[in-house]
C-alpha atoms as a PDB file:
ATOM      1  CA  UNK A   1       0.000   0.000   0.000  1.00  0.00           C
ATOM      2  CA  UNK A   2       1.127   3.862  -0.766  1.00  0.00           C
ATOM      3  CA  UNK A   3      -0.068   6.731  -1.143  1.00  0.00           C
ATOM      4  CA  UNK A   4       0.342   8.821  -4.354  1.00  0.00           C
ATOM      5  CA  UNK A   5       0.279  13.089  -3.528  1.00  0.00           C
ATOM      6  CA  UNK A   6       0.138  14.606  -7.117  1.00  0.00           C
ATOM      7  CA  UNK A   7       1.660  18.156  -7.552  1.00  0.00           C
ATOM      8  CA  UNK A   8      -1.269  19.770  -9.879  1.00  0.00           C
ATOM      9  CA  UNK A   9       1.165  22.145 -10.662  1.00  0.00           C
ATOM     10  CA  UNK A  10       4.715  20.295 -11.979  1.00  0.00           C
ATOM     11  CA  UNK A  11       2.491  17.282 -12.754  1.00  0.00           C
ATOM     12  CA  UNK A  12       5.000  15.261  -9.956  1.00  0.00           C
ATOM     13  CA  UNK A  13       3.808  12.209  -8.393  1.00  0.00           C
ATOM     14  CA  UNK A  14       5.782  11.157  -5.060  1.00  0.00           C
ATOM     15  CA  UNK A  15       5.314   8.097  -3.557  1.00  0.00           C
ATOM     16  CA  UNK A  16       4.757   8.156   0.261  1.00  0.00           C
ATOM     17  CA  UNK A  17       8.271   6.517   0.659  1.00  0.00           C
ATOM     18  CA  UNK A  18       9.682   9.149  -1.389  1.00  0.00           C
ATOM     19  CA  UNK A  19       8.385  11.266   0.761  1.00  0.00           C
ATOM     20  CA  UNK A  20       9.610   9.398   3.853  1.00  0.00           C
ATOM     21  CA  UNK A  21      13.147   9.727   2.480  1.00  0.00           C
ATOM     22  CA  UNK A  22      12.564  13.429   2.466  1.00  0.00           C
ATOM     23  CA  UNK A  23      11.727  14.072   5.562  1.00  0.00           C
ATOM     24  CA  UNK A  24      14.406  12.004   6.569  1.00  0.00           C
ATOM     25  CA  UNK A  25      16.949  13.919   5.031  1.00  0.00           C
ATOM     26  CA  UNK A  26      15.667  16.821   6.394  1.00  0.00           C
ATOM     27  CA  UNK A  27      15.338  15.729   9.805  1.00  0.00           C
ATOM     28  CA  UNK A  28      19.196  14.252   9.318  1.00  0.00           C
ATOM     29  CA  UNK A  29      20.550  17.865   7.981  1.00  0.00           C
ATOM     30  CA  UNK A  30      18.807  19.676  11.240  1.00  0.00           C
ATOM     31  CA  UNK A  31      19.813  17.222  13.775  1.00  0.00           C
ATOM     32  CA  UNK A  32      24.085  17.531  12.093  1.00  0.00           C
ATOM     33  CA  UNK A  33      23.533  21.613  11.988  1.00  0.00           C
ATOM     34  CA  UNK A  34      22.394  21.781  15.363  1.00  0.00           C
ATOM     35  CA  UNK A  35      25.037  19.843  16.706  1.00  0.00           C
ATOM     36  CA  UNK A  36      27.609  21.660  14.645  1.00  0.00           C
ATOM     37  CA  UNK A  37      26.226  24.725  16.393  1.00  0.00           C
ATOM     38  CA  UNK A  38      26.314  23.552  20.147  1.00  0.00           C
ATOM     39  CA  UNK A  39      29.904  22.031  19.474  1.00  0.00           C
ATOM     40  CA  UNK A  40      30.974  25.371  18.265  1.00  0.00           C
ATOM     41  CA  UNK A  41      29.060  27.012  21.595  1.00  0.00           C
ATOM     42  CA  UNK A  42      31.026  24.550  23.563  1.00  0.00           C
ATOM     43  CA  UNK A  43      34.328  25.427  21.796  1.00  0.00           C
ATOM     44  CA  UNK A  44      33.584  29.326  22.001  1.00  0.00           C
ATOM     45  CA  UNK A  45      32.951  28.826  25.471  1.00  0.00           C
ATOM     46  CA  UNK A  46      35.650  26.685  26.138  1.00  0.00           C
ATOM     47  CA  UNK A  47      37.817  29.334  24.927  1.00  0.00           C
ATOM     48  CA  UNK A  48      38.595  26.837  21.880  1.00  0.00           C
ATOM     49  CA  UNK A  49      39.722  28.232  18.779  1.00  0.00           C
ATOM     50  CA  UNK A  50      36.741  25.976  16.657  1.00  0.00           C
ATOM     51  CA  UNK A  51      34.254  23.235  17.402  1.00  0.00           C
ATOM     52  CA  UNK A  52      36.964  20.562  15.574  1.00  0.00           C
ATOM     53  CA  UNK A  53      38.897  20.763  19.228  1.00  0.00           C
ATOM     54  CA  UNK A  54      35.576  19.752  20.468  1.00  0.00           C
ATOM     55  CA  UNK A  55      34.993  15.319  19.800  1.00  0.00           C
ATOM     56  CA  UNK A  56      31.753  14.850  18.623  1.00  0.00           C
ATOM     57  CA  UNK A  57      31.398  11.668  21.336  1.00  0.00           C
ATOM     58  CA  UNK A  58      31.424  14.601  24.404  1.00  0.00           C
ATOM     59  CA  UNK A  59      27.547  15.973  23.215  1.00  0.00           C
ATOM     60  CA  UNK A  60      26.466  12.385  24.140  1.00  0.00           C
ATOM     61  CA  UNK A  61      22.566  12.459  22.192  1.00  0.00           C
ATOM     62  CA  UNK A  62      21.447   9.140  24.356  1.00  0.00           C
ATOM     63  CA  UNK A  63      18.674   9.685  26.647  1.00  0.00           C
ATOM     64  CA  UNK A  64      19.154  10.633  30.610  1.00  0.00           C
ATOM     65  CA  UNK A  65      23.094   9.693  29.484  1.00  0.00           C
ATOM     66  CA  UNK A  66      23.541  12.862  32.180  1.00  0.00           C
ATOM     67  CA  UNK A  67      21.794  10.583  35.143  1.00  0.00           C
ATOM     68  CA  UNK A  68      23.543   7.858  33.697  1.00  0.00           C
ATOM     69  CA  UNK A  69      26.847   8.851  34.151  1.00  0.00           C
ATOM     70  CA  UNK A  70      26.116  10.262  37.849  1.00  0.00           C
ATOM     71  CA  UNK A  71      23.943   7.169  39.117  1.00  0.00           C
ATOM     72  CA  UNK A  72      25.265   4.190  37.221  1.00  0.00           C
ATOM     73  CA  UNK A  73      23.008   2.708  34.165  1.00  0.00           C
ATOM     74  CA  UNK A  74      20.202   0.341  35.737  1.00  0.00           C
END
């Protein structure tokens, strides 16, 4: 089963996959420019000269991974 969206306009037919992938990418690109941005915060604040002196492993994205590293993971 998909769904077919037609573009009246460009006469463009995307698939709902297609537009799956889309959003995907999109979603991807935001999440890799806002960490760019808080590793360059961190650097700036750091007194770091850019956010490449900052690894990407320190902004740690799992969830609670702050109350994990205090209290031990259950």
């Amino acid at each position: 089963m998909f769904f077919v969206a037609a573009n009246s306009a460009a006469g463009v037919a995307l698939t709902h996959d297609a537009v799956l992938r889309e959003l995907g990418a999109a979603l991807t690109l935001r999440k890799e420019q806002c960490l760019r941005r808080e590793r360059r915060a961190l650097a700036r604040a750091r007194g770091l000269p850019d956010e490449a002196a900052v690894p990407a492993e320190e902004l740690d994205r799992t969830p609670f991974a702050a109350v994990y590293k205090f209290f031990g993971n259950p």
